[in-house]
Protein backbone atom coordinates (compact mmCIF):
# COMPACT_ATOMS: atom_id res chain seq x y z
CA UNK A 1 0.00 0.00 0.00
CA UNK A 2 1.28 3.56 -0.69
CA UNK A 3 1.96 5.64 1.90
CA UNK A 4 1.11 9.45 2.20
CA UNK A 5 3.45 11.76 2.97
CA UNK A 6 2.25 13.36 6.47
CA UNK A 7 2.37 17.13 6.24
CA UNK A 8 1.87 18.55 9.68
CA UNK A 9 -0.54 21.89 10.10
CA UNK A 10 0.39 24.83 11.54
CA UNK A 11 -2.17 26.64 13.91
CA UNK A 12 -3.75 29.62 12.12
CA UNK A 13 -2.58 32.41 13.57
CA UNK A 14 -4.62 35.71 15.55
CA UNK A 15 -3.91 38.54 13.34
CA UNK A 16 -4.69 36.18 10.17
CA UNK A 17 -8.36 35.51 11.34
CA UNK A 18 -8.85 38.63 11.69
CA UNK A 19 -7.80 39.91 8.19
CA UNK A 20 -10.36 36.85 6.68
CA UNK A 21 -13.07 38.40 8.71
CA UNK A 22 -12.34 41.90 7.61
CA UNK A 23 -11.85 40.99 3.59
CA UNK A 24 -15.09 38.71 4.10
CA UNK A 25 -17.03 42.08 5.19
CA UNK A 26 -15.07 44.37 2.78
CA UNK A 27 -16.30 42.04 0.31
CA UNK A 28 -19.87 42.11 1.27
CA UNK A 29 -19.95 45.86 1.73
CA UNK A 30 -18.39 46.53 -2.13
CA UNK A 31 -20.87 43.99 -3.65
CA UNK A 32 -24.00 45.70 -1.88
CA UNK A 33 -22.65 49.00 -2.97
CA UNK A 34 -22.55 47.84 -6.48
CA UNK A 35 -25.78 46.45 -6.31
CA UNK A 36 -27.96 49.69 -5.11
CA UNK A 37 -25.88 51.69 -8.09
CA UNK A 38 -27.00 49.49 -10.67
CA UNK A 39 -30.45 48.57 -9.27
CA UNK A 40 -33.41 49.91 -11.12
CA UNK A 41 -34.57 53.51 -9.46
CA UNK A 42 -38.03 53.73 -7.90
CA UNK A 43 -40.81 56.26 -9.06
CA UNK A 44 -40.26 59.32 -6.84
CA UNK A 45 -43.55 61.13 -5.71
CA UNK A 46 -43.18 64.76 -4.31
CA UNK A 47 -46.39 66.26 -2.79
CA UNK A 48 -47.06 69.77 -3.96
CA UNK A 49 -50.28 70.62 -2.00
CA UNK A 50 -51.25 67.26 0.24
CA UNK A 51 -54.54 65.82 -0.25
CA UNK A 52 -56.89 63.63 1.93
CA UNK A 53 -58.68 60.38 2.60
CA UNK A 54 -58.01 57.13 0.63
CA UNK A 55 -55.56 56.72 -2.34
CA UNK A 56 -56.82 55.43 -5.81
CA UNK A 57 -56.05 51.23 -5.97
CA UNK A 58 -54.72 49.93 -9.66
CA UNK A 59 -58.03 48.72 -10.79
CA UNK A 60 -59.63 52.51 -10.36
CA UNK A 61 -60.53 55.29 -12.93
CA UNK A 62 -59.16 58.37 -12.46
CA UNK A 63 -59.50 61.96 -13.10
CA UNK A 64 -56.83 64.33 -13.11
CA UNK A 65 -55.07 67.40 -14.45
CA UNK A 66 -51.68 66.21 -15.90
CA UNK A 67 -48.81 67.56 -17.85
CA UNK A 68 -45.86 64.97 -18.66
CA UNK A 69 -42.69 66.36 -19.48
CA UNK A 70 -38.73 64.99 -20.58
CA UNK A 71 -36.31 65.77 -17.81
CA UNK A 72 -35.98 68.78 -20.18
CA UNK A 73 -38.84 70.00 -19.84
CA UNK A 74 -40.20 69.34 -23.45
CA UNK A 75 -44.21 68.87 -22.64
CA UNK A 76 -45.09 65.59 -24.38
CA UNK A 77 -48.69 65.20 -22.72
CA UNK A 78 -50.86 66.79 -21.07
CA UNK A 79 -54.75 66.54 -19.87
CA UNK A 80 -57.71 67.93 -22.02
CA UNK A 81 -60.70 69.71 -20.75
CA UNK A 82 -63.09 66.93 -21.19
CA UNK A 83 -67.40 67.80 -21.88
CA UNK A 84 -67.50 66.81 -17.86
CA UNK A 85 -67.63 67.23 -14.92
CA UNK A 86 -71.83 65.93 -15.61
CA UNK A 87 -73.13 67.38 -11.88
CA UNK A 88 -73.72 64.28 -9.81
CA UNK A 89 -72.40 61.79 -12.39
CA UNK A 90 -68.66 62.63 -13.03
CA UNK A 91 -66.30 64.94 -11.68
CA UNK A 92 -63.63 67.25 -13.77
CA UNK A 93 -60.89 66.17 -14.76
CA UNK A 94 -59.51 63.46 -17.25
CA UNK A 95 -60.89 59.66 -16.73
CA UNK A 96 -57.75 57.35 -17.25
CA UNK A 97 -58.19 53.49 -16.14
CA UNK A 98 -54.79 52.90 -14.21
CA UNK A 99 -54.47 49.27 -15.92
CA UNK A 100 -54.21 51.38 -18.84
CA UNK A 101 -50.82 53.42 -18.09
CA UNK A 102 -47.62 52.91 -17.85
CA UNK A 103 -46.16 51.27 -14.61
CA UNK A 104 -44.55 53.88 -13.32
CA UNK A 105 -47.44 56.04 -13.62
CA UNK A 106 -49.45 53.85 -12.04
CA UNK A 107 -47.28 53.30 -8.99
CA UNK A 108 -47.08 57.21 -8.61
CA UNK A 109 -50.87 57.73 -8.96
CA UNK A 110 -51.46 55.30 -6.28
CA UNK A 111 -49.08 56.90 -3.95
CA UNK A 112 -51.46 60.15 -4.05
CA UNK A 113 -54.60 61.13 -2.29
CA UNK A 114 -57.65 62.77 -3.37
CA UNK A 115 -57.49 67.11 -4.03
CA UNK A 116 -53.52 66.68 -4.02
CA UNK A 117 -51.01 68.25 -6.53
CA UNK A 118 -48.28 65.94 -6.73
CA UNK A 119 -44.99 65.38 -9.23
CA UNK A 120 -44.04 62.30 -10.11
CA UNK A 121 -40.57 61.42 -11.34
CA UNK A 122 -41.04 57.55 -13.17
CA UNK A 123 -36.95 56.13 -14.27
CA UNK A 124 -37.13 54.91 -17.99
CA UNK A 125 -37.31 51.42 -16.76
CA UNK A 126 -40.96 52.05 -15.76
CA UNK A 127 -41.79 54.42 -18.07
CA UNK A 128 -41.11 53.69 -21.55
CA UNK A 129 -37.87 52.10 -22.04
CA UNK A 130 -36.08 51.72 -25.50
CA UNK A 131 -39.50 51.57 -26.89
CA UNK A 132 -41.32 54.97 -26.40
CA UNK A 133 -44.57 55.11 -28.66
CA UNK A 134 -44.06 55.66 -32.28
CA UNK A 135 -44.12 59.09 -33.36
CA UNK A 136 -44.13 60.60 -30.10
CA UNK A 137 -41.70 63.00 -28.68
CA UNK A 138 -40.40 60.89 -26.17
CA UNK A 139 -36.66 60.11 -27.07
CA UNK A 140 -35.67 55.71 -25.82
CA UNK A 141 -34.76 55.55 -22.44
CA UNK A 142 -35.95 58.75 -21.48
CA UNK A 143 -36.63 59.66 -17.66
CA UNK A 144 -40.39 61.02 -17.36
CA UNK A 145 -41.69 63.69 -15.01
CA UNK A 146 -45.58 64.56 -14.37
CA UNK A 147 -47.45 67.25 -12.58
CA UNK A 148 -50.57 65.59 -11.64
CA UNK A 149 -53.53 66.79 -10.02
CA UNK A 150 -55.75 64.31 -8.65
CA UNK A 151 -59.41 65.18 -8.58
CA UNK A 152 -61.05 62.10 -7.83
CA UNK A 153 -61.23 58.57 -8.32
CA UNK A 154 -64.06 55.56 -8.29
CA UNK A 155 -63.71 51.44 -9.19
CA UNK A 156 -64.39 50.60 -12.79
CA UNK A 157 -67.59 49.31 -12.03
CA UNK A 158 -68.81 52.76 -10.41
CA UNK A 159 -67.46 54.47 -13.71
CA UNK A 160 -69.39 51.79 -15.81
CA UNK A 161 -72.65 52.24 -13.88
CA UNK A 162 -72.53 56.09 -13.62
CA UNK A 163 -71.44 55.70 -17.64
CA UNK A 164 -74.83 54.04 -18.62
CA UNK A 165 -77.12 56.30 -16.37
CA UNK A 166 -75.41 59.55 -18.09
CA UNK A 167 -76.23 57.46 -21.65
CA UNK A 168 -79.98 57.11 -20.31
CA UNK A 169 -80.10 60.33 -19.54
CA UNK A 170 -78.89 61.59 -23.08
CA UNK A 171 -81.28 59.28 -24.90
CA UNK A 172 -84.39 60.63 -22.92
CA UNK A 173 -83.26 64.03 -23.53
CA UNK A 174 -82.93 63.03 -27.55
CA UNK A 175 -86.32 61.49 -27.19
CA UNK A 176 -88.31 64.68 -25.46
CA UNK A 177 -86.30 66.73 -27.78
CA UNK A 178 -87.95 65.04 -31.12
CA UNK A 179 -84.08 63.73 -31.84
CA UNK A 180 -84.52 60.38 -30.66
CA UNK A 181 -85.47 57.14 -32.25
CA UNK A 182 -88.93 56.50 -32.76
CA UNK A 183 -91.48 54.81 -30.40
CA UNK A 184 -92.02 50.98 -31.67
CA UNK A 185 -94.99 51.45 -33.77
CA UNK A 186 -95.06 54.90 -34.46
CA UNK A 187 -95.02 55.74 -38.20
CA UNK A 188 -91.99 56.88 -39.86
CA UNK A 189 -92.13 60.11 -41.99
């Protein structure tokens, strides 16, 4: 049988533990460093004038006053008066669904509350990325800011209920206003 060659250890030594340790945490430290630098940045919401009560959830419609802009300043968007508020049925403002926008926009809007003025800073990443809409202003990878007023906000199903009562209420206008279709059975002229 071969024999092996005994090779006797040496006790590690004080000083030497110590250095391990300290190049172990070094290590650690530079590697988290590293990783918050190159880790995606959050949406940023600043509140301009605070608002109250709930915030809007991501399946709500909301209605705001909203201008987006570059970094810049270039205005690539911007809310348009709409033919509301209808008293009773929907407030000012313009209705966006929140499934509808872009992340970042999303996770800003949600931060907000009800009567607030807010900006919202959204990173590329959860804005548009390298793919911006065709023909619109907004250059790839392009850092997004928005002044956004919040008016008010209701679940989709509120907006499709009060929806169909303000489409009842146009058709019986139509009708006592001699627009509207005819009654079944009434003779056509």
């Amino acid at each position: 049988m071969a024999e092996i060659t005994r090779v006797p250890l040496k006790p590690v030594s004080r000083g030497s533990l110590v250095m391990l340790f300290l190049g172990i945490v070094i290590g650690l430290l530079l590697a988290a460093g590293f990783a918050w630098i190159s880790a995606p940045k959050g949406v940023s919401v600043q509140v301009v004038e605070a608002g109250s009560g709930e915030s809007p959830t991501e399946t709500d419609i909301v209605f705001l006053h909203y201008t987006g802009k570059l970094k810049d300043g270039t205005v690539f968007d911007q809310s348009q008066e709409q033919p509301l508020p209808i008293e009773g049925i929907f407030p000012e403002g313009t209705p966006l669904q929140l499934t509808q926008v872009v992340p970042g926009f999303r996770e800003g809007v949600m931060k907000m509350q009800r009567g607030g003025k807010y900006v919202i800073e959204i990173p590329a990443e959860k804005g548009y990325g390298s793919n911006p809409p065709p023909g619109s202003p907004i250059p790839a990878d392009a850092d997004l800011v928005f002044d956004v007023e919040l008016v008010d906000f209701m679940p989709l199903e509120e907006a499709n209920q009060r929806l169909q009562q303000m489409q009842q209420m146009m058709m019986q206008q139509m009708q006592q206003q001699g627009e509207g279709p005819a009654a079944p059975g009434a003779p056509l002229p």
